[in-house]
N, C-alpha and C. Protein backbone atom coordinates (compact mmCIF):
# COMPACT_ATOMS: atom_id res chain seq x y z
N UNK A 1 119.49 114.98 118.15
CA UNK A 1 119.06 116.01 119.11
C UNK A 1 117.53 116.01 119.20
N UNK A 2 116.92 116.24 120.38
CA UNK A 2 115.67 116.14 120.36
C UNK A 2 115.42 117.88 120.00
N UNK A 3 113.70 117.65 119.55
CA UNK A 3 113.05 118.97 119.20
C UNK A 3 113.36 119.91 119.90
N UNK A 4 113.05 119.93 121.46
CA UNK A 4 113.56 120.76 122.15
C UNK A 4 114.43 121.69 122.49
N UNK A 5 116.00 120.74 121.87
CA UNK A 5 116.82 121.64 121.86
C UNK A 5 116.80 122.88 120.61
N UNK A 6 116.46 122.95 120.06
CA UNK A 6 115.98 123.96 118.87
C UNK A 6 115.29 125.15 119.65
N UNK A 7 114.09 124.54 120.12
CA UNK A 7 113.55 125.91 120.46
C UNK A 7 114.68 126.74 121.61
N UNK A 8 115.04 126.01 122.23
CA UNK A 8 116.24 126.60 123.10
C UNK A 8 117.24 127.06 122.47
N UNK A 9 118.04 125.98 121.48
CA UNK A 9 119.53 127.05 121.41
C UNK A 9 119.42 128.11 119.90
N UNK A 10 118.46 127.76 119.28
CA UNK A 10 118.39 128.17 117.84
C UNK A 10 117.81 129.79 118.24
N UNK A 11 117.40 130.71 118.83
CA UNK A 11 117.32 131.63 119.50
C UNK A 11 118.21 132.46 120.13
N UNK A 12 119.09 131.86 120.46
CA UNK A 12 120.20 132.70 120.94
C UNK A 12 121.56 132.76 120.20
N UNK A 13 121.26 131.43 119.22
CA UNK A 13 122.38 131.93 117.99
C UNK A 13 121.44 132.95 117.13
N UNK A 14 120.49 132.83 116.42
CA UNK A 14 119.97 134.16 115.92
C UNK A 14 120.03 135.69 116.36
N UNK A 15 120.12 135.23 117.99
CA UNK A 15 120.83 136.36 118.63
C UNK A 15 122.20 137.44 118.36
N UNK A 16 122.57 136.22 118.85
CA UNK A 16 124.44 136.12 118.37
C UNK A 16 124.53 136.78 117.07
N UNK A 17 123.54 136.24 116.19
CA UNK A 17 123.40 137.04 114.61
C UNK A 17 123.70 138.61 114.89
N UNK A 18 122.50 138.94 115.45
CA UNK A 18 122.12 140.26 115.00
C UNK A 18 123.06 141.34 116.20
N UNK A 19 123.33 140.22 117.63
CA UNK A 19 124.59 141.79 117.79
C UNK A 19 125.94 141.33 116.88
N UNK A 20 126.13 140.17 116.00
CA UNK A 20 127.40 140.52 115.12
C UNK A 20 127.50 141.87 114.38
N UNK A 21 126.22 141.33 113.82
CA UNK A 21 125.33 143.24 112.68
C UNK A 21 125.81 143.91 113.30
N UNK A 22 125.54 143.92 114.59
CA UNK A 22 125.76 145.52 115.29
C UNK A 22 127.15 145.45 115.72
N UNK A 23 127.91 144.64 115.52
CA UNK A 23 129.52 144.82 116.01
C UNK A 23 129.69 144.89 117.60
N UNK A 24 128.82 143.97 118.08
CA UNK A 24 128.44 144.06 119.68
C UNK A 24 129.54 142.31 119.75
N UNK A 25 130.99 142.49 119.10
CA UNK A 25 131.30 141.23 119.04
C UNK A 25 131.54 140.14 120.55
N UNK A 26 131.48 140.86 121.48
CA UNK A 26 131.97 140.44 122.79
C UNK A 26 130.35 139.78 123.49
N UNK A 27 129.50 140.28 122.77
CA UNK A 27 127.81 139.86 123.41
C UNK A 27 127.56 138.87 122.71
N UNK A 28 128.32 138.56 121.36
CA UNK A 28 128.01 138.26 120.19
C UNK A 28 128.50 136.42 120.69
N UNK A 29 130.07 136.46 121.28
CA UNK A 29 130.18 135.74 121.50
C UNK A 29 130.12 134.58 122.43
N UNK A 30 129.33 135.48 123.51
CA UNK A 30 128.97 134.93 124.71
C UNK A 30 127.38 134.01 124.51
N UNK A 31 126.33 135.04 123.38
CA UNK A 31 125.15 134.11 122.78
C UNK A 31 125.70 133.18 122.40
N UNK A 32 126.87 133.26 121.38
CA UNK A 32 126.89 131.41 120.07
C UNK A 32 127.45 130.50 121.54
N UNK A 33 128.81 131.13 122.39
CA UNK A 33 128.55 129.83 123.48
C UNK A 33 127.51 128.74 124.15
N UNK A 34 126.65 130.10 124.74
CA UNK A 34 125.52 129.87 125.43
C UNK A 34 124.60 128.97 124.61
N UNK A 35 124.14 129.32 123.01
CA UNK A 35 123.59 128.38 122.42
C UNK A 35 124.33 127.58 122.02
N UNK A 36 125.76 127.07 122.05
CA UNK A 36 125.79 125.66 121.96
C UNK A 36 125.95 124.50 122.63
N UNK A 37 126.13 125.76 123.81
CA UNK A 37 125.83 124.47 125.24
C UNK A 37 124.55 123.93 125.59
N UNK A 38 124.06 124.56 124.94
CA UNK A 38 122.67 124.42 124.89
C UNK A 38 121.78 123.25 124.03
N UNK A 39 121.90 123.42 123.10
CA UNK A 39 122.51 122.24 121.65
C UNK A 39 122.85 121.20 122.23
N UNK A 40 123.99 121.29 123.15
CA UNK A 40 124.64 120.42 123.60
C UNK A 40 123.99 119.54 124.56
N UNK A 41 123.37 120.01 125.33
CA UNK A 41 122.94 119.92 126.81
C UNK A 41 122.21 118.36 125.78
N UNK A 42 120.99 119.18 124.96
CA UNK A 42 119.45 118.22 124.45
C UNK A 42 120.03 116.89 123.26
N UNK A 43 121.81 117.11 123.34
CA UNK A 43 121.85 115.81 122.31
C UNK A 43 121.31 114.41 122.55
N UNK A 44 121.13 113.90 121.26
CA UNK A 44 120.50 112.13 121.72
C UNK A 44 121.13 111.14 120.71
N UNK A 45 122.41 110.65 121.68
CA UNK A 45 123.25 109.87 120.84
C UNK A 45 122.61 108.51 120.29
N UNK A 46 122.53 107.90 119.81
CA UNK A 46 122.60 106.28 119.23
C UNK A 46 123.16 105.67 120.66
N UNK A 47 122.57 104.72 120.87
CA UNK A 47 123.06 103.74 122.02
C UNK A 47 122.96 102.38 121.54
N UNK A 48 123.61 101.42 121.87
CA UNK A 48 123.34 99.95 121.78
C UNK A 48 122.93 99.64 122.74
N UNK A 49 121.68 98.69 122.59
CA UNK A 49 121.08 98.16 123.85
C UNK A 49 121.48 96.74 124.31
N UNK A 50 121.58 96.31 125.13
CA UNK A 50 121.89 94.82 125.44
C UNK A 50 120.53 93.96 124.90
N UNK A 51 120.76 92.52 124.23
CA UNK A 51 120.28 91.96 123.90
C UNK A 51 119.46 90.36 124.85
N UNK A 52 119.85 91.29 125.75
CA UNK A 52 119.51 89.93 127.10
C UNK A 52 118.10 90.19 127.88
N UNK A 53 117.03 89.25 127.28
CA UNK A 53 115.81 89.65 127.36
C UNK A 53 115.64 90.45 129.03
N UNK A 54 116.73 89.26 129.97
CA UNK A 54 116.52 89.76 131.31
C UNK A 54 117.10 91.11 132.08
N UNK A 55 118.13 91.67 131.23
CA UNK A 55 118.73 93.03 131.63
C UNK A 55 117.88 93.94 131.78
N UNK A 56 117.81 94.57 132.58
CA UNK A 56 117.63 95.94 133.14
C UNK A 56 118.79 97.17 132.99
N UNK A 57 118.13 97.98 131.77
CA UNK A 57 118.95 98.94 131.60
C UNK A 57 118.79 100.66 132.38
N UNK A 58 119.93 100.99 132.11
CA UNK A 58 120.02 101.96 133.19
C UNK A 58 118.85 103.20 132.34
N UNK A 59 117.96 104.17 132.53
CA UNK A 59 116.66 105.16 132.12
C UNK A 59 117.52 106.56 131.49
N UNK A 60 118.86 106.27 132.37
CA UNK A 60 119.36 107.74 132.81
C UNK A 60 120.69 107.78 132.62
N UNK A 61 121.51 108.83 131.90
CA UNK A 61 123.03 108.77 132.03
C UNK A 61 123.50 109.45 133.40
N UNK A 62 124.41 109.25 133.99
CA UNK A 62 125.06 109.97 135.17
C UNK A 62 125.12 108.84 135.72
N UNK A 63 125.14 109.29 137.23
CA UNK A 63 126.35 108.67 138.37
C UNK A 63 125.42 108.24 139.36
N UNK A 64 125.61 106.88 140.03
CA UNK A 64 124.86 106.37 140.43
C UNK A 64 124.93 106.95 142.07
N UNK A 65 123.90 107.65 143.33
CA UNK A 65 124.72 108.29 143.93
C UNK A 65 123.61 107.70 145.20
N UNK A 66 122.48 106.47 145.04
CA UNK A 66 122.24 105.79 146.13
C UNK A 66 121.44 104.47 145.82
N UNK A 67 121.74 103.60 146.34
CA UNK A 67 120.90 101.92 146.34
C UNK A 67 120.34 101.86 147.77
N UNK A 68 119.01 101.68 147.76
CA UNK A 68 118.50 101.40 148.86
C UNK A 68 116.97 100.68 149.11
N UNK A 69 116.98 100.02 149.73
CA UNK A 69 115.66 99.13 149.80
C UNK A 69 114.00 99.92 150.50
N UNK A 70 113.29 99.42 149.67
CA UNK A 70 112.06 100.67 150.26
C UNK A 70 110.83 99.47 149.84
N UNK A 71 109.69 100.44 150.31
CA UNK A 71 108.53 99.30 150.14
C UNK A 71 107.56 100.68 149.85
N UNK A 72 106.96 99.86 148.78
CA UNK A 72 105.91 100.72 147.51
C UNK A 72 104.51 99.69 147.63
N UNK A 73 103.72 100.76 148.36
CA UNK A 73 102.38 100.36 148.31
C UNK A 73 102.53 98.53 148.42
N UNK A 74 103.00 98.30 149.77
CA UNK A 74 103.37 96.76 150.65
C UNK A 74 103.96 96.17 149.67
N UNK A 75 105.04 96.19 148.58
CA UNK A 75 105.79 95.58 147.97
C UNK A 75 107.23 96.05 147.85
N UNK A 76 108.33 95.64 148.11
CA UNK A 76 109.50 95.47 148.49
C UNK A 76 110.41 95.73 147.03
N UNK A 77 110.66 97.06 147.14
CA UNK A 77 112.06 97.29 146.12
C UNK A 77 113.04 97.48 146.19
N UNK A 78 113.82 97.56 145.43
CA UNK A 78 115.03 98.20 145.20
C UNK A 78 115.47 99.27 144.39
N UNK A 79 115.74 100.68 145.27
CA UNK A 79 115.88 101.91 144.48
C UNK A 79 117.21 102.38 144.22
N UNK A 80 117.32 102.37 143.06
CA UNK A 80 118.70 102.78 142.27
C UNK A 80 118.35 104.52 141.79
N UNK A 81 119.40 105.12 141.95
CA UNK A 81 119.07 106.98 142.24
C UNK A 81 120.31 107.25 141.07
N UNK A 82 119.85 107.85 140.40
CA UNK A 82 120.91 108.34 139.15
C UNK A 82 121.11 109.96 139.40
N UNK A 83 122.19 110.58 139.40
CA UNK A 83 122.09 111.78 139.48
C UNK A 83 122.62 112.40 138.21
N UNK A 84 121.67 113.42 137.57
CA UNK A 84 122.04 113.86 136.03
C UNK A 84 122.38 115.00 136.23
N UNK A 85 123.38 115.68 135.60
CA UNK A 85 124.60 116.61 135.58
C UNK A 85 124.31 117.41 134.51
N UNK A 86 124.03 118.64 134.69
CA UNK A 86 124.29 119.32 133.09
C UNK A 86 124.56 119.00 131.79
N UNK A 87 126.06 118.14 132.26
CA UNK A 87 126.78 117.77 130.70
C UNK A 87 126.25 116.33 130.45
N UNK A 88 125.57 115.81 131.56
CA UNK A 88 125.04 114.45 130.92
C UNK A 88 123.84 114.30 130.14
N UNK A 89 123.61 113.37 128.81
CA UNK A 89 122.46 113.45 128.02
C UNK A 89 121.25 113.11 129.12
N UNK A 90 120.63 114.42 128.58
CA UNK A 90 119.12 113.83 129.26
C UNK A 90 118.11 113.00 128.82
N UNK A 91 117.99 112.55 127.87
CA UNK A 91 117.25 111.94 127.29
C UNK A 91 117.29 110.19 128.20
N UNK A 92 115.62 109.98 128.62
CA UNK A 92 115.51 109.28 129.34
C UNK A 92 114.71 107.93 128.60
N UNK A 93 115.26 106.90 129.23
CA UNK A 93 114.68 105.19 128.22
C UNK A 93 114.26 104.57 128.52
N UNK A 94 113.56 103.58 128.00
CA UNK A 94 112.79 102.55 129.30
C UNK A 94 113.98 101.66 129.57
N UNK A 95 113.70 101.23 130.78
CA UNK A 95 114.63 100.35 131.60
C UNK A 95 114.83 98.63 130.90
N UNK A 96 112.79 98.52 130.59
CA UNK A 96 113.40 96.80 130.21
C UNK A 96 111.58 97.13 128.69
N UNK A 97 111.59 95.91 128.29
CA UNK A 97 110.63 95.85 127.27
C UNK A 97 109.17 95.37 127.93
N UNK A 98 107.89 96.43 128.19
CA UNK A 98 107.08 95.84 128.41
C UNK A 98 105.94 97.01 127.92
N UNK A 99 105.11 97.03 128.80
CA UNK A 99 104.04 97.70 129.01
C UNK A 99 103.77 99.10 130.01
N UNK A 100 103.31 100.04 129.98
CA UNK A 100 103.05 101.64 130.40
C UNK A 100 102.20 101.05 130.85
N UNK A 101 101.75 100.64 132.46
CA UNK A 101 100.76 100.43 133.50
C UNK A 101 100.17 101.43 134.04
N UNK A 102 100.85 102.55 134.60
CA UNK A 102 100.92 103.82 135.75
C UNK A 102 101.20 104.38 135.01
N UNK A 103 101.16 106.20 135.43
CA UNK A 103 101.53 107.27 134.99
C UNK A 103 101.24 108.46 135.86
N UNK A 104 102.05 108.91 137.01
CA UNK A 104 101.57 109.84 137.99
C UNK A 104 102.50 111.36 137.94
N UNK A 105 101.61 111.97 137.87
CA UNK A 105 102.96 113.09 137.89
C UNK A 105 102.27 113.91 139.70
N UNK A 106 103.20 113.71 140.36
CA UNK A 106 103.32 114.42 141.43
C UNK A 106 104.31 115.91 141.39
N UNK A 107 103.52 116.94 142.19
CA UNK A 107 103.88 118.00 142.45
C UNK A 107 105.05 118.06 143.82
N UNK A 108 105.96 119.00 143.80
CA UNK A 108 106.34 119.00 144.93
C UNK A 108 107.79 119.60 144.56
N UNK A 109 108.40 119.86 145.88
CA UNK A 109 110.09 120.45 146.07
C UNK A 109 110.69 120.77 145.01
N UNK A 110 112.05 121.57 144.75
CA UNK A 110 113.01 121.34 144.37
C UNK A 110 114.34 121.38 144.64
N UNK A 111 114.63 120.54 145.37
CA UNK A 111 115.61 120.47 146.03
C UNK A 111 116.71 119.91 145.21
N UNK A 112 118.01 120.11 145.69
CA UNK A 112 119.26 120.12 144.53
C UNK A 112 119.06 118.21 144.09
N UNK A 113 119.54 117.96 143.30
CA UNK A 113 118.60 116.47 143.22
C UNK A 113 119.56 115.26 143.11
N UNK A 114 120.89 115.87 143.79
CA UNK A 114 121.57 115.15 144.08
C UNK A 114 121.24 114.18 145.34
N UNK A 115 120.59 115.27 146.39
CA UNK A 115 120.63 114.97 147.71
C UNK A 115 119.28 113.88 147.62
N UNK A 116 119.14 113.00 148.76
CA UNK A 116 118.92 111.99 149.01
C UNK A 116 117.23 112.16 149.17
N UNK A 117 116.88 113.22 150.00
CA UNK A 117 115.39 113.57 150.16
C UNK A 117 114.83 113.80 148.58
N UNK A 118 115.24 114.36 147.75
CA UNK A 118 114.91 114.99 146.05
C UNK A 118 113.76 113.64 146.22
N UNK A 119 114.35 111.97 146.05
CA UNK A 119 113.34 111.21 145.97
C UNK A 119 112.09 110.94 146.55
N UNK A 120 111.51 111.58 147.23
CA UNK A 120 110.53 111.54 148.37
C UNK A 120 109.95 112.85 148.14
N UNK A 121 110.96 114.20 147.87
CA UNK A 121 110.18 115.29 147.86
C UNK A 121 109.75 116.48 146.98
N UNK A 122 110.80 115.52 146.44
CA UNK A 122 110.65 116.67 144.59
C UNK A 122 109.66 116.21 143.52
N UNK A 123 109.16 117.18 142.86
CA UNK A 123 108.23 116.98 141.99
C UNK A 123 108.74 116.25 140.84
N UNK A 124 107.69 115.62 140.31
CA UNK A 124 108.55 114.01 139.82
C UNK A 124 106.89 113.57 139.12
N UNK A 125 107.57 112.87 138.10
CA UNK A 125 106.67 111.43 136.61
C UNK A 125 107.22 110.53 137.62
N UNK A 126 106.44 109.77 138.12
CA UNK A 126 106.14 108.23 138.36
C UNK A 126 105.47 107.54 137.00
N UNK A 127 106.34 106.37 136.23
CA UNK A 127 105.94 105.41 135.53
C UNK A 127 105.92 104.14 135.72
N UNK A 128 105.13 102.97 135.67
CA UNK A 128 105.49 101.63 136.16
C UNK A 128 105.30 100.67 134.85
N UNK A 129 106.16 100.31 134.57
CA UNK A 129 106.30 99.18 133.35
C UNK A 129 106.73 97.81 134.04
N UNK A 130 105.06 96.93 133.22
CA UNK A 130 105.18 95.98 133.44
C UNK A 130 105.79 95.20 132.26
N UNK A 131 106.84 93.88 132.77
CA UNK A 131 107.69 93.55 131.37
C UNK A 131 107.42 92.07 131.65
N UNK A 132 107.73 91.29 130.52
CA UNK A 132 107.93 89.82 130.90
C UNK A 132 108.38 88.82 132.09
N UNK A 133 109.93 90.10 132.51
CA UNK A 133 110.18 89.17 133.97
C UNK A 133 110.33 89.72 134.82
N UNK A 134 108.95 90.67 134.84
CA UNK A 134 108.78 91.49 135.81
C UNK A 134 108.19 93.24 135.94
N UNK A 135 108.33 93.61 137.01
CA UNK A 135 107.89 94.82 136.94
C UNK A 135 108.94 96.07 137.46
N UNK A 136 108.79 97.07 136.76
CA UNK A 136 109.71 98.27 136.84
C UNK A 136 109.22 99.67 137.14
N UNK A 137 109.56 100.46 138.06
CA UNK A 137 108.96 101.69 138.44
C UNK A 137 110.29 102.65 138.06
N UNK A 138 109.63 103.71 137.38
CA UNK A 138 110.65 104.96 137.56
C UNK A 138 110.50 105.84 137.67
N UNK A 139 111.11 106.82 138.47
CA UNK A 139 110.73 108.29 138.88
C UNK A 139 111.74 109.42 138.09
N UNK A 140 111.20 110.34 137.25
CA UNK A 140 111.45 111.32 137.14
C UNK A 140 111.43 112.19 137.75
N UNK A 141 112.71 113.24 138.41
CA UNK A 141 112.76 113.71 139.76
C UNK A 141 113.00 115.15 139.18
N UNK A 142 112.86 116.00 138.96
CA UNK A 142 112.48 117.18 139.09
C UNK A 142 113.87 117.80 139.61
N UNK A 143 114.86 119.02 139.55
CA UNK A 143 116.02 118.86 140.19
C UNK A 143 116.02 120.61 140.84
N UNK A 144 117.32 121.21 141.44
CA UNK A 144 116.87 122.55 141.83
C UNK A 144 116.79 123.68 140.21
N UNK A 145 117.25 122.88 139.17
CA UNK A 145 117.77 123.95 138.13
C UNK A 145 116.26 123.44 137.12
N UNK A 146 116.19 122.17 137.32
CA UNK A 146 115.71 121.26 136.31
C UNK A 146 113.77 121.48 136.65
N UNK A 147 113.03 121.86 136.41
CA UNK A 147 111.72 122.56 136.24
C UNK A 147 110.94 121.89 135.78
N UNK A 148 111.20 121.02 134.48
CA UNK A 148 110.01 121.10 133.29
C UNK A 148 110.78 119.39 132.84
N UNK A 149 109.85 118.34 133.42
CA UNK A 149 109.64 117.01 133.24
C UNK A 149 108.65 117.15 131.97
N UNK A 150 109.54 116.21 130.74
CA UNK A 150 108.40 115.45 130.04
C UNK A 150 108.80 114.33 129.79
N UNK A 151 107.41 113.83 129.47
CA UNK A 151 107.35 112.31 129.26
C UNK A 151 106.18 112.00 127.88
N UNK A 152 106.61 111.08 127.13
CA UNK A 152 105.78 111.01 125.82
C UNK A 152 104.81 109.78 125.96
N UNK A 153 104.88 108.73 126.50
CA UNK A 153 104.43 108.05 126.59
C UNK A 153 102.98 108.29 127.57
N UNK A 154 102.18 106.79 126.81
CA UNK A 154 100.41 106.81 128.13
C UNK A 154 100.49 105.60 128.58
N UNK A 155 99.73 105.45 129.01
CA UNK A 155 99.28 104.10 129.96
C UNK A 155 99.10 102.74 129.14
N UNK A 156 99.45 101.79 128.29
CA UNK A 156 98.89 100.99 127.66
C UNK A 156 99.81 100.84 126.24
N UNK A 157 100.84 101.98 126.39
CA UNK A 157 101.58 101.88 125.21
C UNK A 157 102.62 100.79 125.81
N UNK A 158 103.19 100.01 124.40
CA UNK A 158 103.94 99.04 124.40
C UNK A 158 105.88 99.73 124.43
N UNK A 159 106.83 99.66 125.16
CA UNK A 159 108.09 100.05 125.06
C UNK A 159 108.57 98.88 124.72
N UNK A 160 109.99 99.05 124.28
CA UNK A 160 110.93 98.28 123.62
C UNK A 160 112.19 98.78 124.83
N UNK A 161 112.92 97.66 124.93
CA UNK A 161 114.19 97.98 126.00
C UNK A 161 114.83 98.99 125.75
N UNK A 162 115.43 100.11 126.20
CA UNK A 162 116.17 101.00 125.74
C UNK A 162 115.33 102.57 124.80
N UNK A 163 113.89 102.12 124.45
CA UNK A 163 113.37 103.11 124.05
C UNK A 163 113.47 104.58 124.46
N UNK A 164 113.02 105.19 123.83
CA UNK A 164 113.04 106.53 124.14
C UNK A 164 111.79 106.86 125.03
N UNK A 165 111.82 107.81 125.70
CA UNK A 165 110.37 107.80 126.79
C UNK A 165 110.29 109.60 127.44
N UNK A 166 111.09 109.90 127.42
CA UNK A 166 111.16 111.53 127.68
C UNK A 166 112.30 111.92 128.15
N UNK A 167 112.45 113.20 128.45
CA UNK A 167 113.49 114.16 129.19
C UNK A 167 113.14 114.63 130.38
N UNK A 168 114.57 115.07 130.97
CA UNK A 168 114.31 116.24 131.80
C UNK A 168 115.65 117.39 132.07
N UNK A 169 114.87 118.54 131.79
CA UNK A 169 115.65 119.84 131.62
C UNK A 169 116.62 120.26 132.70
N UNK A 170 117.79 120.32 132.06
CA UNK A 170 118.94 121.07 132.98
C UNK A 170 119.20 120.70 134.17
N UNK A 171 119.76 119.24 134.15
CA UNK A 171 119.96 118.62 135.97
C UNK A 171 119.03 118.33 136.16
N UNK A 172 119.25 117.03 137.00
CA UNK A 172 117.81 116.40 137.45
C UNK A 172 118.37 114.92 137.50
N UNK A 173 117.38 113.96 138.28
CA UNK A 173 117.70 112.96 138.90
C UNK A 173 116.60 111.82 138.60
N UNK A 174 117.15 110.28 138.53
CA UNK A 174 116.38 109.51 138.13
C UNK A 174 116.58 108.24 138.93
N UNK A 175 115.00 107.88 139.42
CA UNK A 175 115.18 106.68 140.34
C UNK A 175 114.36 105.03 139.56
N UNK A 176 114.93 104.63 139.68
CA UNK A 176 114.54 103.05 139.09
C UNK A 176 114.16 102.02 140.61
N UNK A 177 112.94 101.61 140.43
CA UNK A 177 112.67 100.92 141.62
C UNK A 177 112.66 99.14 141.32
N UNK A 178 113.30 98.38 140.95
CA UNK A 178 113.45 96.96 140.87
C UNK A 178 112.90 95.97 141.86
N UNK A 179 112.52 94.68 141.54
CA UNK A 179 112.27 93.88 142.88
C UNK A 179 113.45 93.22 142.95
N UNK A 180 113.08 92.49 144.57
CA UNK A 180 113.94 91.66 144.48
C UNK A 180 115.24 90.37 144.00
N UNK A 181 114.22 89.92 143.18
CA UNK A 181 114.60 89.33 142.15
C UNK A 181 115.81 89.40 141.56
N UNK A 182 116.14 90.76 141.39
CA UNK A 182 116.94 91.18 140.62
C UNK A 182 118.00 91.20 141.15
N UNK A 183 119.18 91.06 140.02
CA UNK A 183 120.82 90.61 141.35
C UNK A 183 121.43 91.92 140.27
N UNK A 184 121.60 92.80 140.91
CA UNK A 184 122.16 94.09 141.20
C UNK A 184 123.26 94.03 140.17
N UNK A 185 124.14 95.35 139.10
CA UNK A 185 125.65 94.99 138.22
C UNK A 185 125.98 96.39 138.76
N UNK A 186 125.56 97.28 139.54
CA UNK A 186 126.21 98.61 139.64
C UNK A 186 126.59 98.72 141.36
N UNK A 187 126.95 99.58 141.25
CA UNK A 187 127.26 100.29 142.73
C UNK A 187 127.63 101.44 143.23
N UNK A 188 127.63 102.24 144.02
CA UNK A 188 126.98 103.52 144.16
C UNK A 188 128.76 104.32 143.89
N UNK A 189 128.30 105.17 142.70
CA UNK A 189 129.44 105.84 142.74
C UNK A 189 129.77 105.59 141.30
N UNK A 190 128.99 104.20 140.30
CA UNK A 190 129.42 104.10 139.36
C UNK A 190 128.74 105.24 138.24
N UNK A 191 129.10 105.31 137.14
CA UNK A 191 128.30 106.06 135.84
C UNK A 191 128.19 105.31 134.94
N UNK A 192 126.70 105.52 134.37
CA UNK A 192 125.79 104.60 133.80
C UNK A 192 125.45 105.33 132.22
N UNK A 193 124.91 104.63 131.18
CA UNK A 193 124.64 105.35 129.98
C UNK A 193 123.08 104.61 130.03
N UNK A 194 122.02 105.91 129.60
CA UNK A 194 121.15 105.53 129.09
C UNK A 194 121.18 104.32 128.31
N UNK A 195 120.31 103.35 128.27
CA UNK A 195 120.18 102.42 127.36
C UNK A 195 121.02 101.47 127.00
N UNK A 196 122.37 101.59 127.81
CA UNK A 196 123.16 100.58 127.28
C UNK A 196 124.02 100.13 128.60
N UNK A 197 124.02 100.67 130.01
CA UNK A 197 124.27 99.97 130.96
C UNK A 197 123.54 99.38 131.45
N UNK A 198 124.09 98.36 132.20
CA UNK A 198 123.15 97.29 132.70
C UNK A 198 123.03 97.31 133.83
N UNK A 199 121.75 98.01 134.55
CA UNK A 199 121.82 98.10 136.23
C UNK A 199 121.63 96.59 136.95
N UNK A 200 121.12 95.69 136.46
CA UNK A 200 120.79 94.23 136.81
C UNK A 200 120.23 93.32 136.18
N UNK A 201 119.80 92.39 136.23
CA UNK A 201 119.13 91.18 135.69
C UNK A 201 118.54 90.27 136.38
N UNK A 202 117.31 90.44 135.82
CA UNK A 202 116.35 89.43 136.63
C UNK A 202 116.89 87.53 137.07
N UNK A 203 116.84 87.46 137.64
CA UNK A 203 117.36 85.77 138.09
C UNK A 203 116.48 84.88 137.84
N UNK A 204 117.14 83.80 136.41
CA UNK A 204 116.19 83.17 135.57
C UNK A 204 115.94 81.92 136.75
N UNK A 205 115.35 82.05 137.93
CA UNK A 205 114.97 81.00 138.57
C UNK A 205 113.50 81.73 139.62
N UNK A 206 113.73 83.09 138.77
CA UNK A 206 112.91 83.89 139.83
C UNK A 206 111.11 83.91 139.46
């Protein structure tokens, strides 16, 4: 579990404590729920990462809910849109093993972050990792519930595939921008695990 979840759910079971004291058992039991969904929400399981220098792993658990081609400052990607769900771990990873290039945090919307605009208009961490066979952009999207983006990493730090790299609170949405290069393993509609699905792989001729 990351730190976070502590300061969140460990508060409202202490809660839960003190209306037991008071025999407030019906308030009592609605806090220990509330804090362990809570608990729940910030877990950070163990993942296996793929061992294939060229995979591209998925940042984000949830459901993949758009692929679409876009062009970033005159260069040509491919945006893969993860949509994160309450019950899915938030805890977010790097995609492939390289280098922290970029680091932008833009202000803006919050729109439910399922929907298709969230990428364009919600407040959102832009990161760009450059890796061996290639380069990787990802957006942390900000969601209507989801508020409070973090990210641990700076500009110049070294990631490992599958690393750990930050969260984001209570719903919220994650976009991976790929080049061409890359020959696609998902498709819209599928569900992905942090760190251990494989959204694509670079094409060893590329």
């Amino acid at each position: 579990m990351v730190k976070e979840g502590y300061w969140y759910g460990l508060p409202l079971l202490l809660a839960a404590g003190g209306l037991m004291g008071l025999r407030l058992y019906v308030a009592s039991a609605f806090f220990i729920i509330l804090g362990l969904l809570v608990l729940n929400f910030f877990r950070d399981p163990d993942r296996e990462i793929p061992s294939n220098p060229r995979a591209i792993v998925s940042p984000a658990d949830g459901r993949v809910v758009e692929i679409k081609s876009e062009t970033v400052e005159s260069r040509s990607f491919r945006r893969i849109s993860i949509f994160m769900s309450p019950l899915d771990v938030h805890v977010n990873r790097s995609p492939i093993a390289g280098t922290v290039r970029n680091v932008c945090y833009r202000k803006g919307a919050f729109r439910i972050a399922s929907q298709n605009l969230a990428s364009l208009e919600n407040e959102q961490n832009v990161f760009t990792i450059e890796g061996e066979h290639g380069t990787v952009m990802v957006k942390q999207i900000a969601g209507l519930l989801a508020r409070r983006i973090v990210f641990w990493k700076r500009p110049g730090d070294r990631l490992e595939r599958g690393e750990r790299v930050g969260l984001i609170k209570f719903g919220s949405r994650v976009d991976v921008l790929v080049g061409p290069a890359v020959e696609l393993q998902v498709t819209v509609g599928d569900h992905v695990r942090a760190g251990s699905s494989i959204l694509g792989t670079t094409r060893t001729n590329a």
